[in-house]
C-alpha atoms as a PDB file:
ATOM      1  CA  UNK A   1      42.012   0.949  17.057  1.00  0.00           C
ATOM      2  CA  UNK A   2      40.689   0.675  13.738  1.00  0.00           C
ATOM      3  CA  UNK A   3      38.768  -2.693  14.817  1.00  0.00           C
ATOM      4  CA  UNK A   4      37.733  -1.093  17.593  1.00  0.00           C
ATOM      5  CA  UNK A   5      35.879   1.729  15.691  1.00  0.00           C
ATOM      6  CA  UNK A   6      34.606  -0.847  12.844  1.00  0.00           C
ATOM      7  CA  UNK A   7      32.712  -2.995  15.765  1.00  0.00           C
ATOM      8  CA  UNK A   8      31.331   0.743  17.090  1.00  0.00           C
ATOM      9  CA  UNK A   9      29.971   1.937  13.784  1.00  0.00           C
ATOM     10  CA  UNK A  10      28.555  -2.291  13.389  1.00  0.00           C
ATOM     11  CA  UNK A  11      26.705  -1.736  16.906  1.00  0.00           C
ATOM     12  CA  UNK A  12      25.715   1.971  15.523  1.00  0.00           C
ATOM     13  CA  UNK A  13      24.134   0.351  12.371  1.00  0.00           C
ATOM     14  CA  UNK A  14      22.372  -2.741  14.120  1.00  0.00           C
ATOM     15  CA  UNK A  15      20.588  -0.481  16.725  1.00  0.00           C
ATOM     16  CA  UNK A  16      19.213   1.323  14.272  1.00  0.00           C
ATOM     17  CA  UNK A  17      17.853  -1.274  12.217  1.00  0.00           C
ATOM     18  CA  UNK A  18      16.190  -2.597  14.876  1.00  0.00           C
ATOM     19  CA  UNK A  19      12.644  -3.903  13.620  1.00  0.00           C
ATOM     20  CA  UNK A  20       9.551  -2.452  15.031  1.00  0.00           C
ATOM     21  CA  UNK A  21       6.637  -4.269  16.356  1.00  0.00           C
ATOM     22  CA  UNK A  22       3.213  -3.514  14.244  1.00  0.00           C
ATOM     23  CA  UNK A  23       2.339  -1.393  17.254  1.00  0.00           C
ATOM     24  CA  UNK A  24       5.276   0.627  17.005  1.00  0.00           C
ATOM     25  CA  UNK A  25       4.800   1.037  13.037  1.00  0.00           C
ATOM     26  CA  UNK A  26       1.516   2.479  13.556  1.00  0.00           C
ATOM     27  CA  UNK A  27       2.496   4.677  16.287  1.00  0.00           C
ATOM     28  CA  UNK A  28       5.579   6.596  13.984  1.00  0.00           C
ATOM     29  CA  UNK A  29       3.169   6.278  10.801  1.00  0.00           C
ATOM     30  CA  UNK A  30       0.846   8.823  13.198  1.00  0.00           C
ATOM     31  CA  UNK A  31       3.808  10.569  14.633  1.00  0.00           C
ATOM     32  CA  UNK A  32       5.566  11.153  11.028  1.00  0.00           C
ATOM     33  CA  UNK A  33       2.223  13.251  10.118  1.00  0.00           C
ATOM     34  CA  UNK A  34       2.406  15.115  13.695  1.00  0.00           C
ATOM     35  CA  UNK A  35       5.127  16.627  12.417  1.00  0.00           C
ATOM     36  CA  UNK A  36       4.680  17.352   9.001  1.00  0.00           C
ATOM     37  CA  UNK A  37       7.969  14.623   8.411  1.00  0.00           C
ATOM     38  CA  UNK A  38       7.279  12.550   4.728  1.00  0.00           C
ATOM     39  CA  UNK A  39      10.560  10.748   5.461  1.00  0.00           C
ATOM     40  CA  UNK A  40       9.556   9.022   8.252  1.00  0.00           C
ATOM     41  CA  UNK A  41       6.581   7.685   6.969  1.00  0.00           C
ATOM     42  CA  UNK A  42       8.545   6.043   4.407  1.00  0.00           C
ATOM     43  CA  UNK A  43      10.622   4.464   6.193  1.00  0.00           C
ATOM     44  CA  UNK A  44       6.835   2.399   7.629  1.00  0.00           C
ATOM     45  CA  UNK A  45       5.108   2.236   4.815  1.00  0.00           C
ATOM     46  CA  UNK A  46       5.834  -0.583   2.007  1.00  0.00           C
ATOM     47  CA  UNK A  47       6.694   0.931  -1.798  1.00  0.00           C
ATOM     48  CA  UNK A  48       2.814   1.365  -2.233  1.00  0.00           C
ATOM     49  CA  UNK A  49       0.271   1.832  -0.142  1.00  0.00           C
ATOM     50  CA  UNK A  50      -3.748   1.300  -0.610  1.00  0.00           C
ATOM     51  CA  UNK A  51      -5.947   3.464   1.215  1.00  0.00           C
ATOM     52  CA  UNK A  52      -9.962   2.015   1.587  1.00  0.00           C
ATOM     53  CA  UNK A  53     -12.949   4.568   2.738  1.00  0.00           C
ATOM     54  CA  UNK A  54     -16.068   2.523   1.999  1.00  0.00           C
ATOM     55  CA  UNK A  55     -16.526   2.030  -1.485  1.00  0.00           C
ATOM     56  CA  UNK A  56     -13.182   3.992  -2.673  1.00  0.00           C
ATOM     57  CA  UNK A  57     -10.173   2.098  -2.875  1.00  0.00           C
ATOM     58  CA  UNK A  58      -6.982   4.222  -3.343  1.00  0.00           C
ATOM     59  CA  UNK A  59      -3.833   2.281  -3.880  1.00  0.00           C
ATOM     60  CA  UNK A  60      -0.660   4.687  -4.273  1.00  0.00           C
ATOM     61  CA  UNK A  61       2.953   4.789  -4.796  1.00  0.00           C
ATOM     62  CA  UNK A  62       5.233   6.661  -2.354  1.00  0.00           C
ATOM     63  CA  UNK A  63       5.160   9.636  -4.803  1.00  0.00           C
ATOM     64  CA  UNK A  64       1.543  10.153  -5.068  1.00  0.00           C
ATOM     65  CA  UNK A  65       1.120   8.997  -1.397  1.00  0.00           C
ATOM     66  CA  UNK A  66       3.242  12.250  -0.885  1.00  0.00           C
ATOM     67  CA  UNK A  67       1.157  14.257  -3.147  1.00  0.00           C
ATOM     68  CA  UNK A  68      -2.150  13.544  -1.094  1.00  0.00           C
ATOM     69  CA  UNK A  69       0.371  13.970   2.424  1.00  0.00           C
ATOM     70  CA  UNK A  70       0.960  17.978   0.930  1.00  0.00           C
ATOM     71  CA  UNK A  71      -2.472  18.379   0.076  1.00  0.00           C
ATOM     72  CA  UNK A  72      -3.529  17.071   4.017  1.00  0.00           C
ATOM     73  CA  UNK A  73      -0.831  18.889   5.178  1.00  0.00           C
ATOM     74  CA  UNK A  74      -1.903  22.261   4.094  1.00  0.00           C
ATOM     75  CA  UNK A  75      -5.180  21.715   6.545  1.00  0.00           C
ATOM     76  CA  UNK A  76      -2.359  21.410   9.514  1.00  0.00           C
ATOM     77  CA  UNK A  77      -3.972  18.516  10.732  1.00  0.00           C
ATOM     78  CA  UNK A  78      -2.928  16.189  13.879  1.00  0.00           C
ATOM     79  CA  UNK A  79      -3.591  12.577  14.787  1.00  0.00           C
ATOM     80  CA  UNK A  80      -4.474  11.337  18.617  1.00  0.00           C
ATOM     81  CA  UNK A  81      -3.589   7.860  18.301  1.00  0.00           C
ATOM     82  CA  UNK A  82      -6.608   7.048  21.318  1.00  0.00           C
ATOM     83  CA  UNK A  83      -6.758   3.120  21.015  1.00  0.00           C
ATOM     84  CA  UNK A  84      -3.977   0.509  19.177  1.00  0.00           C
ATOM     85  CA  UNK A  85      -5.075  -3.323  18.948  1.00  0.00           C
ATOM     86  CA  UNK A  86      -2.705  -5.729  17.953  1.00  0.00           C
ATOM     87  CA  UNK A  87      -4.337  -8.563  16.116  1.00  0.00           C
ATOM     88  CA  UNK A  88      -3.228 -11.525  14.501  1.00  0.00           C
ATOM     89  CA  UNK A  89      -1.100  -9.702  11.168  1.00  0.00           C
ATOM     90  CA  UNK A  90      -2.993  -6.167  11.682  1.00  0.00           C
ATOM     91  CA  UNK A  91      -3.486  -3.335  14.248  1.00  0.00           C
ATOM     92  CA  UNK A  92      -6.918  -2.429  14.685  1.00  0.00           C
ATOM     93  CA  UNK A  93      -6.331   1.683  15.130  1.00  0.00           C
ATOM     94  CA  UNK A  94      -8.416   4.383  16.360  1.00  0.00           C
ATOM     95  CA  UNK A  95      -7.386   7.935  15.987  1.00  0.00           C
ATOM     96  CA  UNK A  96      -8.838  11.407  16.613  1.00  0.00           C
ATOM     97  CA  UNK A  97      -7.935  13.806  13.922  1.00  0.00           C
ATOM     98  CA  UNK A  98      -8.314  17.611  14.086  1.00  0.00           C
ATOM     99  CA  UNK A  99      -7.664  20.202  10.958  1.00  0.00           C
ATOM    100  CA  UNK A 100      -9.025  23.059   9.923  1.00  0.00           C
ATOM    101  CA  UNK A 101     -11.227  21.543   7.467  1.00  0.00           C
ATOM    102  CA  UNK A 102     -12.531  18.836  10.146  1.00  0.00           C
ATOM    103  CA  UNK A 103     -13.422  22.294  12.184  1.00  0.00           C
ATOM    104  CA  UNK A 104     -15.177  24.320   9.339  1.00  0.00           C
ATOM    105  CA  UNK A 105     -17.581  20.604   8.433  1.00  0.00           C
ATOM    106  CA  UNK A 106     -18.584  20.783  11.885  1.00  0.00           C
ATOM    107  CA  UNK A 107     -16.307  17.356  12.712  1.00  0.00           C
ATOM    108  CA  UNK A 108     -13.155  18.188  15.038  1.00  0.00           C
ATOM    109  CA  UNK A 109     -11.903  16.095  16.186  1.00  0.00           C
ATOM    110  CA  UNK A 110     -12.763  13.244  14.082  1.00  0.00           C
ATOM    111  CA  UNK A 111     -12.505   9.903  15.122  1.00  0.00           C
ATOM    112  CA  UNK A 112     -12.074   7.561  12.928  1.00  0.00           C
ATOM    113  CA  UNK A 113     -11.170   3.510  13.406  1.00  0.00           C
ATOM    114  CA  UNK A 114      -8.961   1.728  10.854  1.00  0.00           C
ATOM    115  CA  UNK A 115      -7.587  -1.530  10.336  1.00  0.00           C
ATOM    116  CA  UNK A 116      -4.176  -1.869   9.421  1.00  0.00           C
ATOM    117  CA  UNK A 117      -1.965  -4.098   7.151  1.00  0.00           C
ATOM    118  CA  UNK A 118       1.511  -5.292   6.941  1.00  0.00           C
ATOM    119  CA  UNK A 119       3.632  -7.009   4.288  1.00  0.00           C
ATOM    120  CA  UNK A 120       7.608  -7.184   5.251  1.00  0.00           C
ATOM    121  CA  UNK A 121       7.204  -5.088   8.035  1.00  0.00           C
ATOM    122  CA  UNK A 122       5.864  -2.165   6.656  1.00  0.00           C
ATOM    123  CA  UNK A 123       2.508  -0.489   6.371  1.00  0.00           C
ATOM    124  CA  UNK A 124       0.316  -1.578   3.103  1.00  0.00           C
ATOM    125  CA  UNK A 125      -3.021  -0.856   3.860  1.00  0.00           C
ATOM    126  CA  UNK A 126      -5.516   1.769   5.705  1.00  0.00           C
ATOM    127  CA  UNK A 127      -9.479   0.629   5.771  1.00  0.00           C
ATOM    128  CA  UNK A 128     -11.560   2.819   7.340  1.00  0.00           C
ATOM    129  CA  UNK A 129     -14.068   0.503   9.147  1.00  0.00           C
ATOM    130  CA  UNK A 130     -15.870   3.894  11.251  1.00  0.00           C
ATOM    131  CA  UNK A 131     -15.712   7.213  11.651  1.00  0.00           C
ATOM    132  CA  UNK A 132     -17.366   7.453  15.555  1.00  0.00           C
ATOM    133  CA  UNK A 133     -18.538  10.563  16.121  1.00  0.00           C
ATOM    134  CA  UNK A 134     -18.796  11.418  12.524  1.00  0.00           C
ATOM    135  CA  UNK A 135     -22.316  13.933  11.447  1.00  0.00           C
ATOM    136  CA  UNK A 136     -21.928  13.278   7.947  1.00  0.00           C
ATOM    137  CA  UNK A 137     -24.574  15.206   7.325  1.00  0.00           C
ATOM    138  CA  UNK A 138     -23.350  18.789   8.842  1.00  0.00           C
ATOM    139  CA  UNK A 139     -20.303  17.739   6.854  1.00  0.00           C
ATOM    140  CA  UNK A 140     -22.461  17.733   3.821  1.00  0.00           C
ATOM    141  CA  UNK A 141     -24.238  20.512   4.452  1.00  0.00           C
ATOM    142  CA  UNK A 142     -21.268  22.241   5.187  1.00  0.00           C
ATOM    143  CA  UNK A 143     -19.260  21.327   2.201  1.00  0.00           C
ATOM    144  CA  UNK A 144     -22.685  22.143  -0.212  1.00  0.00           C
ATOM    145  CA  UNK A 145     -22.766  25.444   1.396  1.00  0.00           C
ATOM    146  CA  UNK A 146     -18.993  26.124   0.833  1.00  0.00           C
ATOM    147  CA  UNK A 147     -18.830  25.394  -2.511  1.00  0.00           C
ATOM    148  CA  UNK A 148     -21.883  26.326  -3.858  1.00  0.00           C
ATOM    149  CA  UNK A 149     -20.988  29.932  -2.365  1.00  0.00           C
ATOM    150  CA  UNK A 150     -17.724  30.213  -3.581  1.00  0.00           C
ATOM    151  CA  UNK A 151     -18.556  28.862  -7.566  1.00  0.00           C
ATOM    152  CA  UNK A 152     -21.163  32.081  -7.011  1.00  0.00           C
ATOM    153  CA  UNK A 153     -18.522  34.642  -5.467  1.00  0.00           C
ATOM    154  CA  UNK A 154     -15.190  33.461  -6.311  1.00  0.00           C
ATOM    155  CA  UNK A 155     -15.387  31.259  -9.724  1.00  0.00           C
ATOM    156  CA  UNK A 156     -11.334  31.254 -10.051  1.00  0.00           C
ATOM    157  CA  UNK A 157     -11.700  29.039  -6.553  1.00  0.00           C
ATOM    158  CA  UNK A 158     -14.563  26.897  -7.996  1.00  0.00           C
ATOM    159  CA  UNK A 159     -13.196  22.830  -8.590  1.00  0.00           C
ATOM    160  CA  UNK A 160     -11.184  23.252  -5.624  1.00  0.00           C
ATOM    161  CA  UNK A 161     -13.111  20.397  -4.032  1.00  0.00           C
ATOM    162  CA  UNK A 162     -11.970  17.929  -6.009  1.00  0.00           C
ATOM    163  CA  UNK A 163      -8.538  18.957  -6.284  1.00  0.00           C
ATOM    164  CA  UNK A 164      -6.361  17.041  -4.212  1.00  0.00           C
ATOM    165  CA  UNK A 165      -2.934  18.690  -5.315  1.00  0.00           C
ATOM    166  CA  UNK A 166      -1.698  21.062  -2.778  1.00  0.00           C
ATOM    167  CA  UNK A 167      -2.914  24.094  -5.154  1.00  0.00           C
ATOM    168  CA  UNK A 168      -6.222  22.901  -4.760  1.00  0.00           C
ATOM    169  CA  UNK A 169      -5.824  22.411  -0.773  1.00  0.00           C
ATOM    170  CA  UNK A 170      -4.754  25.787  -0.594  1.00  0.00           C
ATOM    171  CA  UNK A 171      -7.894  26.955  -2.628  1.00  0.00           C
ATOM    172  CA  UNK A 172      -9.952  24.388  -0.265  1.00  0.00           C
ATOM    173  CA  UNK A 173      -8.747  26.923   2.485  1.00  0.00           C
ATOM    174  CA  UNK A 174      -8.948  30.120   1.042  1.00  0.00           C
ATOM    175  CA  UNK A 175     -12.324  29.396   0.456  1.00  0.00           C
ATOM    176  CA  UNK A 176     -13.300  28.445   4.073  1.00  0.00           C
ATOM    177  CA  UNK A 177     -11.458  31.818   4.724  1.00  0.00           C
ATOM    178  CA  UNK A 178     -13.130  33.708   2.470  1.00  0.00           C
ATOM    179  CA  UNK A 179     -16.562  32.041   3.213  1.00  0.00           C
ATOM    180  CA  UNK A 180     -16.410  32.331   6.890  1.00  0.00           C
ATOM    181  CA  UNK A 181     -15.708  36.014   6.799  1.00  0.00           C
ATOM    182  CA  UNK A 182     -17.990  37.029   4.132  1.00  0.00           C
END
């Protein structure tokens, strides 16, 4: 009997470590954020992780990968993976993302295409190559207007756009709240 349930827990253990294809990888990185879970991305993305938007190149550990996932999170954002391209060692990704700070710069959904890099089966890079249907200048205007009125009305809220703890996303938003029904 007791073989029997020593070859069950074996078969238990090797389905579950079952490696995913790229594809898959990409697909639980963007589910994990659906629904808010920071375990899951970790078990797809490698010890450190380098995020690249243009000219800023971000590389992070998991702890202050999970710093800037609590600051996103507080937006309640949500990721439509719409096209997944397998090729050669990367996925070429495109994703429409909605939150409420996508909706008060004028840019929800946002869709955004990324390539993306593996090392030992895990997730090590994010390069933003284009953001489609991006106005980057109603999100400019936007995010002027936003903080220029709030350093004027509410000066204890002021730095909150460069504060990427979750403190400061929770000032981002009380400020778009505060803003919007002023």
């Amino acid at each position: 009997m007791r073989k029997y349930l020593i070859l069950f827990l074996f078969t238990l253990t090797g389905c579950e470590n079952k490696s995913l294809t790229r594809s898959e990888l990409v697909t639980e990185y963007y589910s994990a954020f659906n629904s808010s879970d920071f375990d899951r991305i970790t078990t797809v993305i490698s010890d450190s992780i380098t995020i690249e938007e243009g000219e800023y190149v971000t590389p992070y550990s998991n702890q202050s990968f999970y710093e800037q996932f609590k600051w996103d999170s507080i937006f309640q954002p949500t990721y439509e993976i719409v096209e997944l391209e397998d090729q050669n060692d990367q996925v070429i990704v495109t994703v429409a993302s909605s939150s409420k700070r996508y909706e008060f710069l004028q840019n929800d959904p946002l869709t955004c295409r990324f390539i993306i890099s593996f090392q030992s089966n895990k997730i090590t890079k994010l390069e933003s190559l284009e953001c489609l249907d991006a106005n980057w200048i109603a999100w400019q205007t936007e995010r002027d207007s936003l903080v220029n009125w709030t350093s004027r009305h509410y000066p204890e809220l002021d730095g909150f756009i460069h504060d990427l703890t979750m403190n400061g996303a929770i000032n981002y938003l009380k400020a778009i709240e505060l803003y919007e029904n002023r």
